[in-house]
Protein backbone atom coordinates (compact mmCIF):
# COMPACT_ATOMS: atom_id res chain seq x y z
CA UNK A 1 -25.49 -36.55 40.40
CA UNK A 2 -21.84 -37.49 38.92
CA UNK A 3 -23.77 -37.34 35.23
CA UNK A 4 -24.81 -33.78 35.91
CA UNK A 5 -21.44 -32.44 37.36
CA UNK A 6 -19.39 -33.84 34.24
CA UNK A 7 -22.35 -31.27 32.12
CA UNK A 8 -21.80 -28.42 34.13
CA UNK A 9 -17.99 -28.69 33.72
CA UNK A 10 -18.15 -27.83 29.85
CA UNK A 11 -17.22 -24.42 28.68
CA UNK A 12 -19.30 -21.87 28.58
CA UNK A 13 -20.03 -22.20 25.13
CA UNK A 14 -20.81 -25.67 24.68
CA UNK A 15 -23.66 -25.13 27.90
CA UNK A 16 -25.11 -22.59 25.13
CA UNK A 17 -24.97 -24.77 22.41
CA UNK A 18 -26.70 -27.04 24.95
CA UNK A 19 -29.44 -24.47 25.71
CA UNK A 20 -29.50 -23.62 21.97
CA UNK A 21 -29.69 -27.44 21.20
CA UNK A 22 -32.83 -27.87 24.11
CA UNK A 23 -34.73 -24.73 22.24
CA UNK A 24 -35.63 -26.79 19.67
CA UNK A 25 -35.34 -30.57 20.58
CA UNK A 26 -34.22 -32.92 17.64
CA UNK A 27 -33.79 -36.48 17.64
CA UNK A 28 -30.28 -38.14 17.06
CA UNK A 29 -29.45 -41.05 16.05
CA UNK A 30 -26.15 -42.80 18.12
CA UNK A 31 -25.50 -45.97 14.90
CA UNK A 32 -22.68 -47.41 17.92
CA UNK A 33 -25.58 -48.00 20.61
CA UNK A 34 -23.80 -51.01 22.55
CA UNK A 35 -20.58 -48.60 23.22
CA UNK A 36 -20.24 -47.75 26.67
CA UNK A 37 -18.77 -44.45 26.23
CA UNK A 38 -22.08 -43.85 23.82
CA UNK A 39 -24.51 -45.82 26.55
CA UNK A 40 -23.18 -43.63 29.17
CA UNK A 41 -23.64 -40.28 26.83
CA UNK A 42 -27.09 -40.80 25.98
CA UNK A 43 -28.31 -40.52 29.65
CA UNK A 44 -26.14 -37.49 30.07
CA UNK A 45 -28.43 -36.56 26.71
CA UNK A 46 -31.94 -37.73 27.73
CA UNK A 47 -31.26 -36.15 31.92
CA UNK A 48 -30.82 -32.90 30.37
CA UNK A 49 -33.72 -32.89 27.95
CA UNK A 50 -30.75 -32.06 25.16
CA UNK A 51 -32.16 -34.79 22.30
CA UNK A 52 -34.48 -37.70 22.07
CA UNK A 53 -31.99 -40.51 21.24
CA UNK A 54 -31.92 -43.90 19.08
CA UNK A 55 -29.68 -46.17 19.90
CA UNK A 56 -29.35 -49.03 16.69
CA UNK A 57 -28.35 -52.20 17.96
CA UNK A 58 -29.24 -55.26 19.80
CA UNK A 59 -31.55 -54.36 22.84
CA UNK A 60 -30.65 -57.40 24.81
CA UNK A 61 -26.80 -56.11 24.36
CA UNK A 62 -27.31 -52.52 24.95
CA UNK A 63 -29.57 -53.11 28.11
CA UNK A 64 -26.86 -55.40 29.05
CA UNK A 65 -23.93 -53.24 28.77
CA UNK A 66 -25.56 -50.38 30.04
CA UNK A 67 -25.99 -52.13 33.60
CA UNK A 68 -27.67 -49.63 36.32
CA UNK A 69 -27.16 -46.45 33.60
CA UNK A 70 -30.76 -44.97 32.55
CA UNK A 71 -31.20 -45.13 28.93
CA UNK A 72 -35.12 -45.67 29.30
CA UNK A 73 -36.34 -42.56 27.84
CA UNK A 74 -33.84 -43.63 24.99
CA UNK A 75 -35.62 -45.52 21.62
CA UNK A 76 -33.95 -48.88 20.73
CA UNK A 77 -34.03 -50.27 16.85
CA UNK A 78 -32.49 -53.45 15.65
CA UNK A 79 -31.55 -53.12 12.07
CA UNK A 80 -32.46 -57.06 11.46
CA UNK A 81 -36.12 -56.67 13.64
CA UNK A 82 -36.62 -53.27 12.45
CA UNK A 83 -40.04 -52.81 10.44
CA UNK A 84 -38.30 -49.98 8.15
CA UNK A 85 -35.79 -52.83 6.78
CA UNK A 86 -37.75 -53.44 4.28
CA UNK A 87 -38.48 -50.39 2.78
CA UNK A 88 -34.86 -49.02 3.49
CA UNK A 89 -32.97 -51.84 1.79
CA UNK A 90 -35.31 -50.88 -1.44
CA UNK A 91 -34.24 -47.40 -0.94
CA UNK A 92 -30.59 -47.89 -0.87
CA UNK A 93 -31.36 -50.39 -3.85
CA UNK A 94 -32.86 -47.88 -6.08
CA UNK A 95 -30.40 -45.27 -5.12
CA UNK A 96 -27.25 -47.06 -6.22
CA UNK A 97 -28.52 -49.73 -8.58
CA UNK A 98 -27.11 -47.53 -11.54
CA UNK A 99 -23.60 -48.39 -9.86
CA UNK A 100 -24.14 -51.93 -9.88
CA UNK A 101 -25.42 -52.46 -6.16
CA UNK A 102 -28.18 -55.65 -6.26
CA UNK A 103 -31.29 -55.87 -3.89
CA UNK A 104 -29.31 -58.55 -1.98
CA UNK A 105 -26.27 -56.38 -1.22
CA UNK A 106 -28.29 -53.03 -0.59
CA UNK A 107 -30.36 -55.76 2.23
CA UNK A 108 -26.69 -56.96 3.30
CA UNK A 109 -25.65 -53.05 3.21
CA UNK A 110 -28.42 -52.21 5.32
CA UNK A 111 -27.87 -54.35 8.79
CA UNK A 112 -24.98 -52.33 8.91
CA UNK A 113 -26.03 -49.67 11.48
CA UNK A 114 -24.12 -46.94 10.07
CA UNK A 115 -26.09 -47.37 6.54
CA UNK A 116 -29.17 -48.29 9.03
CA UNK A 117 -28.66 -44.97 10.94
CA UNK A 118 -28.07 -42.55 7.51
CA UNK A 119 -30.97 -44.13 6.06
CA UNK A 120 -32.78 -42.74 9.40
CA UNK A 121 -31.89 -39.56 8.58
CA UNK A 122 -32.36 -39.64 5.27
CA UNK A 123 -36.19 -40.80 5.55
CA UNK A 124 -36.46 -38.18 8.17
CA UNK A 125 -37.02 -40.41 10.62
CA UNK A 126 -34.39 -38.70 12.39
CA UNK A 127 -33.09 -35.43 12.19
CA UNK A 128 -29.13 -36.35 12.53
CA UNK A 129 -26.65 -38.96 13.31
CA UNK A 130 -23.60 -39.45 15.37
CA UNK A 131 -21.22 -42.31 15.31
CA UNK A 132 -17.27 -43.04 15.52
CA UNK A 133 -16.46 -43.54 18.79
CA UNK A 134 -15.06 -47.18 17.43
CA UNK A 135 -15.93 -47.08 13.72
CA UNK A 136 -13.17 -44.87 11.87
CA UNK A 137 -14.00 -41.34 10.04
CA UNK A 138 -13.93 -43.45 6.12
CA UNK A 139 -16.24 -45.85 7.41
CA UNK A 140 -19.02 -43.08 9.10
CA UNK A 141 -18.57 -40.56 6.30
CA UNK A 142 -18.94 -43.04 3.61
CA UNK A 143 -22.18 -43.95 4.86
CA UNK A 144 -23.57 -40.27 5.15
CA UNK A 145 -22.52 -39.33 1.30
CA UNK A 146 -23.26 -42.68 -0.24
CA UNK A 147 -27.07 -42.30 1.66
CA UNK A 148 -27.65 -38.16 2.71
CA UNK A 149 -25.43 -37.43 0.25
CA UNK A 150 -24.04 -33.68 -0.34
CA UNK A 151 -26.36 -30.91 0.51
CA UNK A 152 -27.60 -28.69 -2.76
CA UNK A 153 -25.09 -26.85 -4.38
CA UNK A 154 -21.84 -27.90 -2.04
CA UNK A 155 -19.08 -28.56 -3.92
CA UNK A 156 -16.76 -30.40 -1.39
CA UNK A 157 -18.08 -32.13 2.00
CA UNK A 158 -15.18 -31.30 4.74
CA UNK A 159 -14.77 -31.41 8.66
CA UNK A 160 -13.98 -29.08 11.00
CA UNK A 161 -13.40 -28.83 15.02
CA UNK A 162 -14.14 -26.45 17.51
CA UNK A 163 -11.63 -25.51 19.57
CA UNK A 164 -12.38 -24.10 23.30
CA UNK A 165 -9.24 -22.78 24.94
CA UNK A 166 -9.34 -22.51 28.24
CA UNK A 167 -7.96 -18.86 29.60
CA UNK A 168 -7.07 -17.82 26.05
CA UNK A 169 -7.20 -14.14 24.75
CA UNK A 170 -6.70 -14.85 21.52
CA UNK A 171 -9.54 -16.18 18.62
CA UNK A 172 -13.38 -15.68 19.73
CA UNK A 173 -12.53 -15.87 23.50
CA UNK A 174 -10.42 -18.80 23.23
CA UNK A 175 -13.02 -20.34 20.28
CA UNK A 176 -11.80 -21.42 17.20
CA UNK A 177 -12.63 -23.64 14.09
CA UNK A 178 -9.59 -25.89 12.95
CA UNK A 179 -10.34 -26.57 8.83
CA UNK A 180 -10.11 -29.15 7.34
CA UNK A 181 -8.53 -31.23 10.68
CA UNK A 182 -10.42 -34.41 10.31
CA UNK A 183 -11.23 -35.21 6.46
CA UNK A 184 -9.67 -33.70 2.79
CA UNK A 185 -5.89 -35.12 2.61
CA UNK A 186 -4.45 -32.77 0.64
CA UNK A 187 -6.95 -30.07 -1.09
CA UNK A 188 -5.84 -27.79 -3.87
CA UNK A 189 -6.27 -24.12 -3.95
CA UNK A 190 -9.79 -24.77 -5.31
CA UNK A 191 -10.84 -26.82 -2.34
CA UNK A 192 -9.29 -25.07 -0.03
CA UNK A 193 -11.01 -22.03 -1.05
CA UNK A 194 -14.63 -24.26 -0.73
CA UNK A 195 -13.08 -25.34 3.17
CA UNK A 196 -12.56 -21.49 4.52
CA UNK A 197 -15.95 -20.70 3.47
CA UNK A 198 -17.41 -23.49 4.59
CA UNK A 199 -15.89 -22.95 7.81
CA UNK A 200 -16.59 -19.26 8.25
CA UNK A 201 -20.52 -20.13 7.67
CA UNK A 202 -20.19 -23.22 11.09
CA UNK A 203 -18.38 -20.67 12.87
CA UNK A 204 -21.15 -17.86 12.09
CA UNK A 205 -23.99 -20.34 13.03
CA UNK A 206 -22.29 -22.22 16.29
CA UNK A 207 -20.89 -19.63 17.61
CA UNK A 208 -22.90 -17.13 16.37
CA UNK A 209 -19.90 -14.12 16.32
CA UNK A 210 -18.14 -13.08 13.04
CA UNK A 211 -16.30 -15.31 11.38
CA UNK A 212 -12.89 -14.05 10.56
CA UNK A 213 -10.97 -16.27 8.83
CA UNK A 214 -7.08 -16.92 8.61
CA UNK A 215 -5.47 -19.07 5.75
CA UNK A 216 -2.32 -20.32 7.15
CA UNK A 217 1.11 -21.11 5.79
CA UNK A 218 4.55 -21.46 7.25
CA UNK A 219 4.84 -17.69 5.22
CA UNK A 220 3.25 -14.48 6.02
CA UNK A 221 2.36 -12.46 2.66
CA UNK A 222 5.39 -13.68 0.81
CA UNK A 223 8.19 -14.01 3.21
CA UNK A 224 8.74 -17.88 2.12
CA UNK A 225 8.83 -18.82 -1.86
CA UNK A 226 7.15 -22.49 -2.70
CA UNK A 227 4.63 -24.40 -4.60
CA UNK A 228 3.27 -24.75 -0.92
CA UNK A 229 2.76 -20.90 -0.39
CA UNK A 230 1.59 -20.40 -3.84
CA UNK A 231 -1.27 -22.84 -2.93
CA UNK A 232 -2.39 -21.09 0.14
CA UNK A 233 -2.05 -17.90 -2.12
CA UNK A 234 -4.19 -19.21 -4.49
CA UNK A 235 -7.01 -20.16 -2.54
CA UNK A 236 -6.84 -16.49 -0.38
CA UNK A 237 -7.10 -15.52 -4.06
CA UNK A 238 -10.26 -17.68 -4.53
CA UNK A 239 -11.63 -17.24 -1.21
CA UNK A 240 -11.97 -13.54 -1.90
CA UNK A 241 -13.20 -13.49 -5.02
CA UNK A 242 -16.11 -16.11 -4.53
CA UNK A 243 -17.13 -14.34 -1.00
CA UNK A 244 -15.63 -10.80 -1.36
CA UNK A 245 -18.26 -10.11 2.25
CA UNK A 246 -16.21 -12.30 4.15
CA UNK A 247 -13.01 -11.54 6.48
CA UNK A 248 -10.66 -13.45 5.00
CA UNK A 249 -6.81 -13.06 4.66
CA UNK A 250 -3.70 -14.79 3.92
CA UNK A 251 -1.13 -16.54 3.34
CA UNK A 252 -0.48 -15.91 7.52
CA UNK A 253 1.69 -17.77 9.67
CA UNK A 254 -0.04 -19.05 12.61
CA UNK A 255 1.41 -16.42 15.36
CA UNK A 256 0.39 -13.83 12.49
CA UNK A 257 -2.96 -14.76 12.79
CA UNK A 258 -3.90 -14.42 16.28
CA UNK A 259 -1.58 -12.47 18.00
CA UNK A 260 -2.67 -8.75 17.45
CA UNK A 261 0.87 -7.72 17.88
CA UNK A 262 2.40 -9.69 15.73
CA UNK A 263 -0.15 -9.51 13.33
CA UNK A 264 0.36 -5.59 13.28
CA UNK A 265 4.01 -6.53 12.60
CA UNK A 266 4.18 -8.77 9.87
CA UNK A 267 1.13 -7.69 8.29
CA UNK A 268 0.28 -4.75 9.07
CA UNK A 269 -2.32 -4.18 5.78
CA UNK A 270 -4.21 -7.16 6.79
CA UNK A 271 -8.18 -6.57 8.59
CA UNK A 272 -7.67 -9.94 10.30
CA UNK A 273 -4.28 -10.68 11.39
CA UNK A 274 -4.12 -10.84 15.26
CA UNK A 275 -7.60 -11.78 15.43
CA UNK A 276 -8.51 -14.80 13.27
CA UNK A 277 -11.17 -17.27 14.47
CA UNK A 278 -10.97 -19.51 11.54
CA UNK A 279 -8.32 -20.88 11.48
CA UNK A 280 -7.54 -23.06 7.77
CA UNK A 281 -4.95 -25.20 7.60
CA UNK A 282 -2.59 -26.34 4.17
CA UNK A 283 -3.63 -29.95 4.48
CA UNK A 284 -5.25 -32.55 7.12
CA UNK A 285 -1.13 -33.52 7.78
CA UNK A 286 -1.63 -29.74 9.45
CA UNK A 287 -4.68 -29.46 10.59
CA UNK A 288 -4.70 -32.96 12.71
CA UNK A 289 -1.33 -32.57 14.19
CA UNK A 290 -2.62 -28.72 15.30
CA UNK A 291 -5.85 -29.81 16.85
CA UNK A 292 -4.23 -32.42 19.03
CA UNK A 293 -1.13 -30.22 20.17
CA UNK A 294 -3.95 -27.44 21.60
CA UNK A 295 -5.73 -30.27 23.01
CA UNK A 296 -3.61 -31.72 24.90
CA UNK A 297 -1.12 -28.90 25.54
CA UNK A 298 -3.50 -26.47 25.99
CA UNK A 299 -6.02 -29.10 27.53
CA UNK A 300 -8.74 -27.40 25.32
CA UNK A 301 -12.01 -29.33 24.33
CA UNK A 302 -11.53 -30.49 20.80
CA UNK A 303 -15.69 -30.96 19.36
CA UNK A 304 -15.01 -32.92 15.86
CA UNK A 305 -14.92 -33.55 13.44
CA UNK A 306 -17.91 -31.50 13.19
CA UNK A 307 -19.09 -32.22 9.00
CA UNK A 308 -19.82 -29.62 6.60
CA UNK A 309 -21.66 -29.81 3.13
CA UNK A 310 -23.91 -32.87 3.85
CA UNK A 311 -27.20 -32.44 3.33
CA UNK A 312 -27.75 -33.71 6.45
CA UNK A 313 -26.11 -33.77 9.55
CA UNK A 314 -23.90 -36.55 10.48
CA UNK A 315 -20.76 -36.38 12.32
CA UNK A 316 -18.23 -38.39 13.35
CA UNK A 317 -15.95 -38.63 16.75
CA UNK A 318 -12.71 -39.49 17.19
CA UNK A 319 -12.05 -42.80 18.48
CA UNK A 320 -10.15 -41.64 21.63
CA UNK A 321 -13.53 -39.94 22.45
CA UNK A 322 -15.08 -39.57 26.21
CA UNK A 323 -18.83 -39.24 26.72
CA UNK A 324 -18.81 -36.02 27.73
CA UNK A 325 -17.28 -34.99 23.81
CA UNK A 326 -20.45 -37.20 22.64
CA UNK A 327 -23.08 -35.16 24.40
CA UNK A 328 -20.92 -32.09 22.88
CA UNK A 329 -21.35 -33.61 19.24
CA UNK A 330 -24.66 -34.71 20.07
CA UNK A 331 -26.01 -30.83 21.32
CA UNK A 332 -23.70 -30.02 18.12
CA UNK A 333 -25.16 -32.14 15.74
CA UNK A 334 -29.06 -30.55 16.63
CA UNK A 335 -28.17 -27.27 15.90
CA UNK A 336 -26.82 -28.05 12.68
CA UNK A 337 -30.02 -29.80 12.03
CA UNK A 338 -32.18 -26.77 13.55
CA UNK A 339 -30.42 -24.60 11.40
CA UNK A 340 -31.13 -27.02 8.20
């Protein structure tokens, strides 16, 4: 089958975090369930036993859109006929009524499926939620901290994506993490500190290899003088101190970081240059211009952004998404929650 072919033609490593995902089956809710590019991922989801799915929306609409696709194995909730409405809407009341929020807007606030859907996961009636395929990042992010909210002792929810490089020599076999590509502007030392450890803990439990971690400037160990170096600086600083265990280096320019050689040659001290994984970029300006040139240059699969520091997970796609990155998300998105 078509369906089946497009699965098999992932990398390697997203087939094992599609076995890893099928160990331990979690369900998933998709908040965007009339979407055809979301229709047409949750069969690829439900034929390969990867997830049980909910799809929030209309029925009517979502049966009608998806046509001669098989979503039956697939649960269906209406926000508006829903029977946990009720007892949502009072949830979200109670949660936010300290900030003002009345019963009638946290009842308005809740037909929205993204609220709908983090409310889901929130009551445990699901284990994690995926949505952006037409709703932007703000939007599905700002449901998942206003309802999951930040996991226990986090000090600053970010987003990363995994990069898988076809033919590449360099990172973890041609896998990286790009931090923080998809979420904090414009972080100070202090958060970017927070972002390469965050980062180097997704990398150690997605990939399951050792995280090593590369802080990257347009300057290698001083050759460049700015307040921008001194920021990256900073946060090595940081990053060091608060996880002394990890691999971690920096300020590195990009080449620095992954290419042994030149690693070797502009730092030759450092006991990650030429081989970083993690790769953590100055600000999103950065770190969303470099995912999408080694996407499309490179024609690598770009998984993202992947979320980090909600107590939950929820994730959210980029709008230029094709099914085949949903199911990726999806299989993504349950081993975050298995490892929860």
């Amino acid at each position: 089958m078509i369906l089946r072919e497009e699965l098999f033609s992932m990398s390697d490593f997203m087939q094992k975090v599609i076995e890893k995902a099928k160990s331990d089956r979690k369900k998933i809710v998709l908040a965007e369930g009339a979407e055809p590019r979301t229709i047409k991922a949750t069969s690829m989801v439900l034929e390969q036993n990867i997830a049980d799915i909910i799809l929030v929306g209309d029925e009517n609409e979502i049966k009608k859109v998806a046509g001669d696709i098989d979503i039956s194995k697939a649960e269906i909730i209406n926000p508006l006929t829903s029977d946990k409405f009720e007892a949502y809407a009072n949830t979200f009341y109670e949660m936010r009524k300290a900030k003002g929020l009345t019963l009638e807007k946290a009842k308005e606030t809740m037909k929205n499926p993204l609220y709908f859907g983090a409310m889901m996961v929130k009551s445990d009636d699901a284990d994690g939620m995926v949505a952006g395929a037409i709703n932007s990042t703000g939007n599905v992010l700002r449901a998942a901290l206003q309802v999951v909210k930040t996991a226990p002792g986090t000090k600053l929810v970010s987003a990363f994506f995994i990069m898988v490089v076809p033919d590449c020599e360099y990172g973890e076999n041609g896998i990286f993490i790009f931090g923080d590509s998809g979420l904090v502007e414009n972080p100070d030392a202090e958060a970017l500190s927070e972002i390469a450890i965050s980062s180097a803990k997704s990398f150690q439990s997605l990939v399951g290899a050792e995280p090593k971690v590369g802080m990257l400037s347009y300057s290698t160990y001083g050759s460049a003088k700015s307040e921008l170096v001194d920021k990256v600086q900073l946060a090595t600083k940081l990053a060091k101190e608060k996880r002394p265990d990890l691999a971690l280096d920096g300020e590195l320019q990009l080449d620095a970081a992954i290419v042994p050689e030149i690693g070797k040659s502009k730092a030759p001290d450092s006991k990650i240059a030429g081989s970083a994984n993690v790769l953590i970029f100055p600000d999103l300006n950065a770190g969303n211009i470099g995912y999408k040139l080694v996407q499309r240059l490179a024609k690598a699969e770009a998984y993202g952004p992947i979320t980090q520091g909600i107590a939950k997970p929820v994730n959210d796609l980029s709008r230029g998404c094709s099914s085949e990155d949903i199911v990726g998300v999806v299989a993504i998105t349950c081993v975050q929650a298995q490892n929860k």
